[in-house]
Protein backbone atom coordinates (compact mmCIF):
# COMPACT_ATOMS: atom_id res chain seq x y z
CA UNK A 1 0.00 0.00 0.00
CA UNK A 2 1.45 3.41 -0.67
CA UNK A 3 0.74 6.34 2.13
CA UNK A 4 1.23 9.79 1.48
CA UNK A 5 1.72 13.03 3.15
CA UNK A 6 2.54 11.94 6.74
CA UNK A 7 2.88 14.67 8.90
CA UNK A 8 2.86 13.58 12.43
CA UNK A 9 5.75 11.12 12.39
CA UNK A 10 5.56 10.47 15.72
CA UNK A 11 2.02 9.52 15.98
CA UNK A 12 2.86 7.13 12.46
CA UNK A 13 5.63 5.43 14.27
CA UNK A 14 3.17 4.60 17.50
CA UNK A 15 0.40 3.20 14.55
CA UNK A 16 3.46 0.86 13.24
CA UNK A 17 4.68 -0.18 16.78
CA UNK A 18 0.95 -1.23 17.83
CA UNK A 19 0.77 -3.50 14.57
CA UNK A 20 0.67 -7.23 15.43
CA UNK A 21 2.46 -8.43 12.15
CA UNK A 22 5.33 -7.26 10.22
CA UNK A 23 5.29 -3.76 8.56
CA UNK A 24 7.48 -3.24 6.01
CA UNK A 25 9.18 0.37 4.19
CA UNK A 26 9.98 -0.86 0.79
CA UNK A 27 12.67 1.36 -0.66
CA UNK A 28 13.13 2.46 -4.15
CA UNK A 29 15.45 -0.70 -5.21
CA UNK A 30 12.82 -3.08 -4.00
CA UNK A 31 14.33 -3.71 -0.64
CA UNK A 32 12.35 -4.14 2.50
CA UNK A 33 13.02 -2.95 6.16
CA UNK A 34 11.19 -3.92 8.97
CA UNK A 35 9.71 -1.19 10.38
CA UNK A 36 9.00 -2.53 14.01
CA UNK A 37 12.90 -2.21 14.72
CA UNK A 38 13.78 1.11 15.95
CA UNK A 39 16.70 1.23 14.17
CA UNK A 40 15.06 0.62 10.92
CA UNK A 41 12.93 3.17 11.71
CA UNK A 42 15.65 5.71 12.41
CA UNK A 43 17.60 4.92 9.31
CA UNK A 44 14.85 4.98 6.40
CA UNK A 45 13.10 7.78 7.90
CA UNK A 46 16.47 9.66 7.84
CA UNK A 47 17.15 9.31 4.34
CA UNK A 48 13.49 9.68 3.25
CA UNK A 49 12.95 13.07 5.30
CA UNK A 50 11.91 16.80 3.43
CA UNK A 51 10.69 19.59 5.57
CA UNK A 52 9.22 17.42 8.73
CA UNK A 53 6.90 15.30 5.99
CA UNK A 54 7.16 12.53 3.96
CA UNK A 55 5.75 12.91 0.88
CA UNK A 56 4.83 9.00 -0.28
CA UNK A 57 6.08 5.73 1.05
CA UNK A 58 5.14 1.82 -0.20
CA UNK A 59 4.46 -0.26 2.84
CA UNK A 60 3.45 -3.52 3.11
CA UNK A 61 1.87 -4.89 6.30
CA UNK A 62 1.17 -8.93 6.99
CA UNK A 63 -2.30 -8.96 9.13
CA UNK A 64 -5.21 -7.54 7.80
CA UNK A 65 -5.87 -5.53 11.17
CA UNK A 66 -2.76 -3.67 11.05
CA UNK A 67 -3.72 -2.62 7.47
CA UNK A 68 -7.08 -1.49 8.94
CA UNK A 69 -5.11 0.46 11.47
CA UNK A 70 -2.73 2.29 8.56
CA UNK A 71 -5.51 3.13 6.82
CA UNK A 72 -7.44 4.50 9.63
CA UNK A 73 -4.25 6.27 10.41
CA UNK A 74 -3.79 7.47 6.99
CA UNK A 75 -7.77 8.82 6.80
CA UNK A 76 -8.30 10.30 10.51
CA UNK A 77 -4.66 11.13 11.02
């Protein structure tokens, strides 16, 4: 699924950590990090950042409940 326009980053990361599956950033050569590990999440977000947003990422999430809860995410903020 691709998410765009993410503003609160904080509040994002707290929707990712309260997924029950795997959630995974895949990056522009196709590769996939696991987004549950904090250092993952320090790393991509680091070289995806622009002005305190990110514009569009691809993520792919295992459990249909924790794609429920991006999507929720993604529509109420």
């Amino acid at each position: 699924m691709k998410v765009q326009n993410i503003t609160d980053i904080e509040k994002f990361f707290k929707v990712v950590d309260e997924c029950k599956g795997k959630v995974e950033l895949v990056t522009g050569e196709g590769d996939r990090l696991n987004l549950k590990s904090k250092l993952s999440q320090y790393v991509s977000m680091a070289n995806i950042f622009s002005n305190g947003e990110i514009p569009e990422l691809e993520l792919v999430a295992h459990e249909k409940e924790d794609i429920d809860r991006l999507v929720s995410f993604m529509i109420n903020g």
